[in-house]
Every structure is written in C-alpha cells, then in structure tokens.
Protein backbone atom coordinates (compact mmCIF):
# COMPACT_ATOMS: atom_id res chain seq x y z
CA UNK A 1 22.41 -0.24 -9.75
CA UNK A 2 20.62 -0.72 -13.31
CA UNK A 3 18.57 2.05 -12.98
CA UNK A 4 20.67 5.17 -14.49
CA UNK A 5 19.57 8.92 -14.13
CA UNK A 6 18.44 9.36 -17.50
CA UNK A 7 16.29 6.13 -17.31
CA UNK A 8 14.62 7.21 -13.59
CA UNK A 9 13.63 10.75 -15.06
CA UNK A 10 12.28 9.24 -17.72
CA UNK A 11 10.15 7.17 -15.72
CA UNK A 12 9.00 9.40 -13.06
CA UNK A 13 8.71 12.94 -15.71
CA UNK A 14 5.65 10.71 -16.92
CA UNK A 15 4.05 10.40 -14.12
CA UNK A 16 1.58 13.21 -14.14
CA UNK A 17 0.56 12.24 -17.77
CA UNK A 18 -0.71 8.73 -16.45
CA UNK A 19 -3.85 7.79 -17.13
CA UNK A 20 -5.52 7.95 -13.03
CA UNK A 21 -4.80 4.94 -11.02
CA UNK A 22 -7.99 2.99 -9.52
CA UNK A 23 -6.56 1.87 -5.85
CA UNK A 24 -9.59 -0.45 -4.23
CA UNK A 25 -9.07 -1.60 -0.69
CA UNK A 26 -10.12 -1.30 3.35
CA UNK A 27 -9.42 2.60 4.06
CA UNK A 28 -9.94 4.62 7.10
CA UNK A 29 -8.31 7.70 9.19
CA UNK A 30 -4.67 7.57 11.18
CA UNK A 31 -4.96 10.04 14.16
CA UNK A 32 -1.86 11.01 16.08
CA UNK A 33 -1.93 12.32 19.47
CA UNK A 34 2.02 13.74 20.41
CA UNK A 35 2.84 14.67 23.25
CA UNK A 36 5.13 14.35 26.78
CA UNK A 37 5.17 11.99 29.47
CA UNK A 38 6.43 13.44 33.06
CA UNK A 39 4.66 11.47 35.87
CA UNK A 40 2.90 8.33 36.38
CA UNK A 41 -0.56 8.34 37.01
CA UNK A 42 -1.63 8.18 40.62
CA UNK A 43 -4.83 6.26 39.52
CA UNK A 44 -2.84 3.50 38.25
CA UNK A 45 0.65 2.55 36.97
CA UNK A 46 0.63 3.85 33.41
CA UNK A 47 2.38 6.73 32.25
CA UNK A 48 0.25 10.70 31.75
CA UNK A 49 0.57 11.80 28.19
CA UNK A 50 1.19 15.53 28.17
CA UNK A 51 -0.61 16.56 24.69
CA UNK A 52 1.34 18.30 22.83
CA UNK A 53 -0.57 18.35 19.17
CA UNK A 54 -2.84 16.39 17.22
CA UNK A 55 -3.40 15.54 13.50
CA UNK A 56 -6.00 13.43 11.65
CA UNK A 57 -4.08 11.34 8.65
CA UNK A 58 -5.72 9.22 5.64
CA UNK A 59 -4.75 5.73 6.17
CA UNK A 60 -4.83 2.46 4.92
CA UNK A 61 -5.92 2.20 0.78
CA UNK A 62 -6.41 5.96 0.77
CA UNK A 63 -2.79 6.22 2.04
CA UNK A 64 -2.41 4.57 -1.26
CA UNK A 65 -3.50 7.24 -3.08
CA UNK A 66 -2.44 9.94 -0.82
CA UNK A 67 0.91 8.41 -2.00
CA UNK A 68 -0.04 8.43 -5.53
CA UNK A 69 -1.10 12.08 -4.98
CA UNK A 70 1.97 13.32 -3.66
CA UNK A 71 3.76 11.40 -6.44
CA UNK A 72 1.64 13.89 -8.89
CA UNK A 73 0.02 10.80 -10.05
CA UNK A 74 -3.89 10.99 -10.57
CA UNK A 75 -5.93 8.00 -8.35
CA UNK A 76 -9.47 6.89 -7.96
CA UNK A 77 -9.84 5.34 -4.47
CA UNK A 78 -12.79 3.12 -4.30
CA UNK A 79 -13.79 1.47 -1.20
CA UNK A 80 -16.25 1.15 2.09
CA UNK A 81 -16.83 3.58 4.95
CA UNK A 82 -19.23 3.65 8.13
CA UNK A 83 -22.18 6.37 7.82
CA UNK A 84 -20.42 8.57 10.67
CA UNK A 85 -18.99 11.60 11.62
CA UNK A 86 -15.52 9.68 10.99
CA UNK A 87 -16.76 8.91 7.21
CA UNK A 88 -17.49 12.45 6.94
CA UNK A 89 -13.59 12.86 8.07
CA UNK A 90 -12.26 10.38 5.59
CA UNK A 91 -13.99 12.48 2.92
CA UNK A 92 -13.10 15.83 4.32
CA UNK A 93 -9.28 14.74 4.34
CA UNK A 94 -10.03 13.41 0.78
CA UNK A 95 -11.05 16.88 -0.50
CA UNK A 96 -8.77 19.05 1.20
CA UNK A 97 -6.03 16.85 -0.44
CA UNK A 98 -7.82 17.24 -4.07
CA UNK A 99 -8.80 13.49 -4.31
CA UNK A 100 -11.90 12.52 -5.60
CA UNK A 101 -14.82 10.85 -3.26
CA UNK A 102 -17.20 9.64 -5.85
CA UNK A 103 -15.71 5.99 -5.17
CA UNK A 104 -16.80 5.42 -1.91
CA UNK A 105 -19.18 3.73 -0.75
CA UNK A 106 -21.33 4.77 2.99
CA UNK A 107 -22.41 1.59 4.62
CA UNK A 108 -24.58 2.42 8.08
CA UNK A 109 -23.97 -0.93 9.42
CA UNK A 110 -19.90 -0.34 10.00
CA UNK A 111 -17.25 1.73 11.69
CA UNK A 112 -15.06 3.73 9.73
CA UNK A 113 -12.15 2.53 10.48
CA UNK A 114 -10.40 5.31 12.66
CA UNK A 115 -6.61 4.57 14.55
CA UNK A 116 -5.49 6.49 17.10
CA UNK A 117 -1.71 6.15 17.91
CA UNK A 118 -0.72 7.36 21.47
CA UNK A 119 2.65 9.06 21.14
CA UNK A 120 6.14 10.62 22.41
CA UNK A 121 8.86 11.61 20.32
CA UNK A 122 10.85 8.14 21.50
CA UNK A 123 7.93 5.74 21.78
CA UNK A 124 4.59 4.73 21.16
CA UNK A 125 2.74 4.28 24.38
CA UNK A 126 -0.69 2.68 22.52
CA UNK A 127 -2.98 2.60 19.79
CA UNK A 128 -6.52 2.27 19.98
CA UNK A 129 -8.75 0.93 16.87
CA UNK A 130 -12.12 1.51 15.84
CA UNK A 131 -13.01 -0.86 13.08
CA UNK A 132 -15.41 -3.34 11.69
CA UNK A 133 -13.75 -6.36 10.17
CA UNK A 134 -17.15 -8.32 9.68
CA UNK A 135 -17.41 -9.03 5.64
CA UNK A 136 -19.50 -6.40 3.69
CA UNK A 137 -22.93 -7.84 3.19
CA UNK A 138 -23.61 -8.75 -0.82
CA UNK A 139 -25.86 -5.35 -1.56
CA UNK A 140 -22.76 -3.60 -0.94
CA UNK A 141 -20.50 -5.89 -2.72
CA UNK A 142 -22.43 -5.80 -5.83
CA UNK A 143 -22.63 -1.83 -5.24
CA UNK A 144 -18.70 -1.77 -5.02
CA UNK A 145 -18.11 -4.14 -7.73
CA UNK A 146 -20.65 -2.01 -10.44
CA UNK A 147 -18.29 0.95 -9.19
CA UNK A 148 -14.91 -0.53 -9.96
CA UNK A 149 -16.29 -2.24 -13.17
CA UNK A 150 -17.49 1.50 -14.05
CA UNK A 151 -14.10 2.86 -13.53
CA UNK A 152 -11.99 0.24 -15.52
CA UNK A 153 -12.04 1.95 -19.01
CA UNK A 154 -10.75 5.49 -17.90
CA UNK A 155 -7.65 3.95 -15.59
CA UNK A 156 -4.78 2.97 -16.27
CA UNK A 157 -4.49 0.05 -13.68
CA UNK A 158 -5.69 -0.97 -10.15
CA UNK A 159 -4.21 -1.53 -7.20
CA UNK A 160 -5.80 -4.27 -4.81
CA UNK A 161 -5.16 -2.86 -1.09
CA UNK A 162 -6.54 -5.31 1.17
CA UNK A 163 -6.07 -4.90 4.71
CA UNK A 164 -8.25 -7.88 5.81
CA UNK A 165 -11.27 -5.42 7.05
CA UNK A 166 -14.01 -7.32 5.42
CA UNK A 167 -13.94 -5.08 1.79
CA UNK A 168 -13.37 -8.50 -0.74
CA UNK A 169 -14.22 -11.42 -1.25
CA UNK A 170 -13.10 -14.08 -3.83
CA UNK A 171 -15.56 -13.14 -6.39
CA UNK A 172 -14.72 -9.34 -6.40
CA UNK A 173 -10.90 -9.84 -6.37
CA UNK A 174 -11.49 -11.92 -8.84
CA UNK A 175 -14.12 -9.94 -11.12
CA UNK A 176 -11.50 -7.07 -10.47
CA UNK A 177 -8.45 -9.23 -11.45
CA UNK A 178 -10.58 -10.42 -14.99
CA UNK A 179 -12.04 -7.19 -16.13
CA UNK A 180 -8.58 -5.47 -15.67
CA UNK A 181 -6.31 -7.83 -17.07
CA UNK A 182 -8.40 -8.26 -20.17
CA UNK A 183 -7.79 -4.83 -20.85
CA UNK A 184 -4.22 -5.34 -20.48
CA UNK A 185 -3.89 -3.29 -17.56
CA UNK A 186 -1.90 -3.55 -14.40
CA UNK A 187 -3.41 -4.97 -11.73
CA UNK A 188 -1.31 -5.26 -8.35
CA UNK A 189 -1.80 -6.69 -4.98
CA UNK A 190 -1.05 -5.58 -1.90
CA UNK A 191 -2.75 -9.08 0.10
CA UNK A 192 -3.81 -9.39 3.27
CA UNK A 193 -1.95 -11.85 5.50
CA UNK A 194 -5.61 -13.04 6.22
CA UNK A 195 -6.92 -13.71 2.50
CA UNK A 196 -6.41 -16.80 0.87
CA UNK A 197 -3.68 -16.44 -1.59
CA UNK A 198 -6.02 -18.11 -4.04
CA UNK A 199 -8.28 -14.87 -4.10
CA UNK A 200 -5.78 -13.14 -5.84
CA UNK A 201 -4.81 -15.71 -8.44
CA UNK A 202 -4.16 -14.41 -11.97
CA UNK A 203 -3.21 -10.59 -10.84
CA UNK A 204 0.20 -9.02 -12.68
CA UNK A 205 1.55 -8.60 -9.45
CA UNK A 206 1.86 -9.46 -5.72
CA UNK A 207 3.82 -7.39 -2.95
CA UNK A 208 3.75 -9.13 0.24
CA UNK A 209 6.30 -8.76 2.63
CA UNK A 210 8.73 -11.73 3.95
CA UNK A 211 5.87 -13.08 6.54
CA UNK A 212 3.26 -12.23 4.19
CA UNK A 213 4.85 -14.60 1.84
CA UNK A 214 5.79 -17.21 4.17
CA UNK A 215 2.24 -17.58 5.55
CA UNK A 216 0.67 -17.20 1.83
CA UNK A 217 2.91 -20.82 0.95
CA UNK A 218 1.63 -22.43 4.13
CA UNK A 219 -2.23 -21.19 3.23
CA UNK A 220 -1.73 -23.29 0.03
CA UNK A 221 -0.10 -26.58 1.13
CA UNK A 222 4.08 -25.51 1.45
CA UNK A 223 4.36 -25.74 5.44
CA UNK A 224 7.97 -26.01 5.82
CA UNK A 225 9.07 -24.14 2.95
CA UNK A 226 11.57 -21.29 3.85
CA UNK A 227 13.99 -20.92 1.15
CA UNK A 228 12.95 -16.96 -0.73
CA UNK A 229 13.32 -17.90 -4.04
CA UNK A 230 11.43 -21.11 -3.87
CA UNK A 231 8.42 -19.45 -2.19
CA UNK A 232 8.58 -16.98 -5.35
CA UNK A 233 8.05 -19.54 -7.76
CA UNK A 234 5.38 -21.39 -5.63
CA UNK A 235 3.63 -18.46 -5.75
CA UNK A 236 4.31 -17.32 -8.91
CA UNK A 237 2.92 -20.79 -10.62
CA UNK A 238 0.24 -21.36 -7.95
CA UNK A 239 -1.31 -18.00 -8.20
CA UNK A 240 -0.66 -17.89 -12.05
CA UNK A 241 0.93 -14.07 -11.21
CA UNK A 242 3.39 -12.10 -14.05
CA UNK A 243 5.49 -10.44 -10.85
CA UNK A 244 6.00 -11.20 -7.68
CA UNK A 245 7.95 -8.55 -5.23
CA UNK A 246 8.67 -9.41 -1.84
CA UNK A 247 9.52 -6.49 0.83
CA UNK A 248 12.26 -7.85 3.01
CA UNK A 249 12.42 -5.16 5.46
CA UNK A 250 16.21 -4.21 6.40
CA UNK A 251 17.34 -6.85 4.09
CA UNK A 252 15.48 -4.64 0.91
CA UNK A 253 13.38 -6.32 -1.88
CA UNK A 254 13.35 -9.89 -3.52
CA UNK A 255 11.65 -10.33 -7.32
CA UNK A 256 10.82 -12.62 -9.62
CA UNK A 257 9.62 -11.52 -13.16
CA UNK A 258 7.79 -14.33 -15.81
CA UNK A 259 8.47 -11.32 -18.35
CA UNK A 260 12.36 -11.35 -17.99
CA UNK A 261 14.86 -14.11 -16.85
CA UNK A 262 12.26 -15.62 -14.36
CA UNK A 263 14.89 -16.26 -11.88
CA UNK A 264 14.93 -13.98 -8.44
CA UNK A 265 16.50 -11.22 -7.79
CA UNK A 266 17.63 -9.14 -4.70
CA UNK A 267 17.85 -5.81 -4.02
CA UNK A 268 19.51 -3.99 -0.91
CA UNK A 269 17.52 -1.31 1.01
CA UNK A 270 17.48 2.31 -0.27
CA UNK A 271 16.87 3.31 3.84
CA UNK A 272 19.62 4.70 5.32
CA UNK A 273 17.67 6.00 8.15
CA UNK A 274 14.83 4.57 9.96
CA UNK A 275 12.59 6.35 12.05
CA UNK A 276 9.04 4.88 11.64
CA UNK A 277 7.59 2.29 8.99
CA UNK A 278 4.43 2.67 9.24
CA UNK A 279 2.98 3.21 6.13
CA UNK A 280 6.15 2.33 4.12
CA UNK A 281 4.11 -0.22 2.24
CA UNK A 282 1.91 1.69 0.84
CA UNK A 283 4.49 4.13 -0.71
CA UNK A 284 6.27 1.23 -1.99
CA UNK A 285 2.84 -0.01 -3.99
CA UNK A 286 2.22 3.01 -5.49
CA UNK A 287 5.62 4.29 -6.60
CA UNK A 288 6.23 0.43 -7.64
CA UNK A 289 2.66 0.84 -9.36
CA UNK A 290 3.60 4.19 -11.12
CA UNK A 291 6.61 2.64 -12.45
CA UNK A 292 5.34 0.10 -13.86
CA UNK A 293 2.83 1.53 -15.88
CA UNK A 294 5.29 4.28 -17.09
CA UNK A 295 7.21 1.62 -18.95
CA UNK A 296 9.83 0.63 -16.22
CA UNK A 297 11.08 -2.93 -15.50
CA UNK A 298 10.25 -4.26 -12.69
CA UNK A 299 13.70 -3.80 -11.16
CA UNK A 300 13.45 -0.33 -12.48
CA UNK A 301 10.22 -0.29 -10.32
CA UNK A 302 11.21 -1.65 -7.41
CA UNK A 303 14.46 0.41 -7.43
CA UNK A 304 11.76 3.36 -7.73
CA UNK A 305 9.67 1.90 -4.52
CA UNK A 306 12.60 1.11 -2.70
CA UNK A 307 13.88 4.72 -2.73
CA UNK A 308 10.15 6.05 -2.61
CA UNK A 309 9.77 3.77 1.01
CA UNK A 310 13.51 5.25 1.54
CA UNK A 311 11.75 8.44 2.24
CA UNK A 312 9.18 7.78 4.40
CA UNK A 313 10.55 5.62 6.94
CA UNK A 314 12.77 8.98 8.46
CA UNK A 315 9.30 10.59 8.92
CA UNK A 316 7.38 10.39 12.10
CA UNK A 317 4.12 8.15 11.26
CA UNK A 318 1.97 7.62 8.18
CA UNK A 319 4.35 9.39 5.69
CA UNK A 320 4.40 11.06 1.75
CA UNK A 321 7.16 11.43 -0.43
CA UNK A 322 6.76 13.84 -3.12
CA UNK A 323 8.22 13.46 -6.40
CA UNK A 324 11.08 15.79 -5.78
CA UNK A 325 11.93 13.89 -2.69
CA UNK A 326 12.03 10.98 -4.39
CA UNK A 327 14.13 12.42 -7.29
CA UNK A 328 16.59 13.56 -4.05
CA UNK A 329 16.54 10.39 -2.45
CA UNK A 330 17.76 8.94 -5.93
CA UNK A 331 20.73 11.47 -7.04
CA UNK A 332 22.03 10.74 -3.47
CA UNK A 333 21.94 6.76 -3.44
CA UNK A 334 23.73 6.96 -6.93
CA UNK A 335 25.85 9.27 -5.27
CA UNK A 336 26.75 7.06 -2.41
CA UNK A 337 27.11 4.05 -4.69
CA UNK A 338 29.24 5.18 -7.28
C-alpha cells in the first residue's frame, strides 16, 4: 500500500485545521423503523412488523457533511428543503449535530425529502419516499446560487452532491464549478446517474460508481464502451476533469489522475465486512474530499475513502466513521497486509 503511517497521520491530524468544506446537493431525512416480524397479516399476505425502535437520520448531501462532521472536519451544507414540519426536522438534526443551517434554503412548493426504511435485523421489508424531484423554479436557483457564490471565499472547496432531486441545473453546476476553480479550490462531484455528464464539465474531480460511469459514456456518445480504463479517459478528456475515481463496489476503487502518471490505477477494497452500504458513498466523498485538500495524492485519498467507506458498510444503515475509527480501520489493514 503507498500510503505509510506517518504519511496517513499526517493527512488526517490536519483535518480539523481545514478551512470548512461547502457540500451543495439534494438533502433530506433517513428514518428507520426496526423491528420483528412473527405472523403474516390476516388482511393480506405481507408480513406484521413488530416495532421495535425508531430513529430519524440526516441523509443524502447532509450525510455529506454529517460525514465531514464526524471526521472533525468543519462543512457548510447548502441546499433546498420543503417549508414543513420535515424541514423543521432536517434543521433540528442539523443543530443537535453542531452543523450550521444558514445554507438552506425553505421552498413551500416541495417535499422535504424524507425516507423511511422498513426494517428487521436480516432484511429490509420496504422503503417508502417522500420527495419532490420536479426542478427548483429559477427564484430559487438564483437564491441558491447568490448563497454558494457568498460562501466561496471562506471554504476551502465544494463538494457537488447531486442526487437527481431537481437542486441543479447546468448553469449552477457550472457557475459553482467556475467560481471555485478560479480560486484554485477543490471542487468534487458526486453526479447523479440522471445529469448529463456535460453539467459537470471542468470540476477537479468526479466519483461515480462503476454504473454511474458506464451510463455517463453512453449519455455522451460511447454506447458500447466497457473497458474501465478507457471510460476514465473518455471522461477525463470529455468532461475536461483533473481526477476521476470510480467506486467499484467489492472489486474497490479505479483512478485516473492528469496531475500524476495519467494512466489508471486500481485499488482493492478496504471492507472486510459488509453489512449495509447505504450511505457508503457519501463517506467515501468526504474523507476522499478531506484528503485531498490536506495535501494527499489522490491514491493517498482514495486509500483514505476506501478505509473511511471500510467503516461504515459493518453498520446497520446510513453510517459515520469518526476519525479514530478511521485511524483503527487503517493500523489494522496495514496490519493485515504486511
């Protein structure tokens, strides 16, 4: 592994010296219901969910920073909720995690996105959405984009979460992509399977994962294209991007970096257990993110968000890793591959 001890805590002892983090994108609540199923119902042939507990998560972009948070690295999130009592939740979580609110935007014409996941400790039985995915109408687009734009000189980077809920459009990616980068500041996407790649042309770097990436080189013209390290450079030159990291799943993380030998590389899995991904993306982003902006490599960084994702994935649900978990996780991989 090129990432040696002394060079990870070096890396991750800055992060809580950073300069805050501005993480943009679709955000909303994760609820869990846990409980027991024991009978059928006689009403009709579905299972009874015993309730055992319930908890109210932050989810999607503000998972981001949640993650970022936990990481003990300062965030701004900046994005759109409903004017409801669930937007009043989002914010609630917000505080009582010591994030700041100031970048959010109430919009009375949407849900806030809320997703309730149906649950037993071996499966999930169903989840049910509340969401508007219509596009936000331009007064709100010009209020989010005088937002961000406000925030660029105090942060130390952005990270574009899009989730496909309606938050961007072409001409805020890309008035978020400019205003960043001519500041020479980090500016990495997390796309939306449902954006055109083309929204996101000229950011430092793109994380999609394997499908992600394979639908991104069909969007612009590549239909039978399957080949990993091709569909890195058509994205890389297409899109006009620095980085490109590709999650892989079980098979771990591919990257390409313009900065360094431009070829791709291929990393194994840090996961050595699995118990839920959800929200494994979003830890990878914002360790990666960190990282990055702390001086590492982008190997360095993805070893980081590899180990960081490593974490979560034993957890039940929408899962942190703290910083000392993540230092953990990392003594025992080197450990195990010595």
């Amino acid at each position: 592994m090129i990432l040696t001890p002394e060079k990870f805590e070096n890396i991750v002892s800055q992060f809580e010296n950073l300069k805050p983090i501005l993480v943009v994108g679709d955000l909303g609540v994760d609820k869990y219901t846990f409980g027991e199923v024991r009978r059928i119902s006689p009403e009709a042939p579905v299972p009874v969910l015993e309730v055992e507990k319930e908890w109210n998560k932050l989810g999607l972009a503000a998972n981001v920073s949640d993650n970022l948070k936990s990481l003990e690295v300062n965030s701004t999130l900046c994005g759109v909720i409903g004017d409801d009592s669930r937007a009043s939740l989002v914010e609630h979580l917000l505080e009582e995690r010591g994030l700041k609110i100031w970048g959010l935007i109430r919009d009375p014409s949407r849900h806030t996105t809320y997703k309730e996941r149906v649950t037993t400790a071996t499966q999930q039985i169903c989840r049910v959405d509340y969401e508007t995915k219509e596009t936000i109408s331009d007064e709100i687009g010009r209020r989010i984009g005088n937002r961000i734009q406000e925030f660029s000189g105090s942060h130390a980077g952005v990270i574009i979460e899009d989730y496909g809920k309606g938050l961007f459009r072409e001409a805020l990616c890309q008035k978020i992509i400019k205003d960043y980068k001519e500041q020479n500041l980090l500016v990495a996407v997390d796309p939306s399977r449902s954006t055109p790649p083309l929204w996101y042309k000229g950011a430092t770097l793109l994380k999609p994962n394997r499908l992600e990436s394979h639908m991104m080189v069909e969007a612009l013209g590549y239909f039978k294209e399957r080949k990993l390290e091709t569909i890195a450079k058509i994205l890389i030159e297409k899109l006009e991007l620095e980085k490109i990291i590709i999650t892989l799943g079980a098979d771990g993380m591919a990257m390409l970096d313009t900065k360094n030998s431009g070829e791709l590389k291929i990393i194994p899995t840090a996961a050595n257990e699995v118990f839920d991904v959800s929200g494994a993306g979003d830890t990878a982003i914002a360790a990666i993110s960190s990282a990055l902006i702390a001086g590492a490599s982008l190997e360095e960084a993805a070893w980081i968000g590899n180990c960081a994702a490593g974490v979560v994935v034993k957890k039940r649900g929408t899962a942190l890793c703290s910083k000392q978990e993540l230092r953990d996780y990392f003594t025992n991989l080197t450990n195990i591959l010595k």
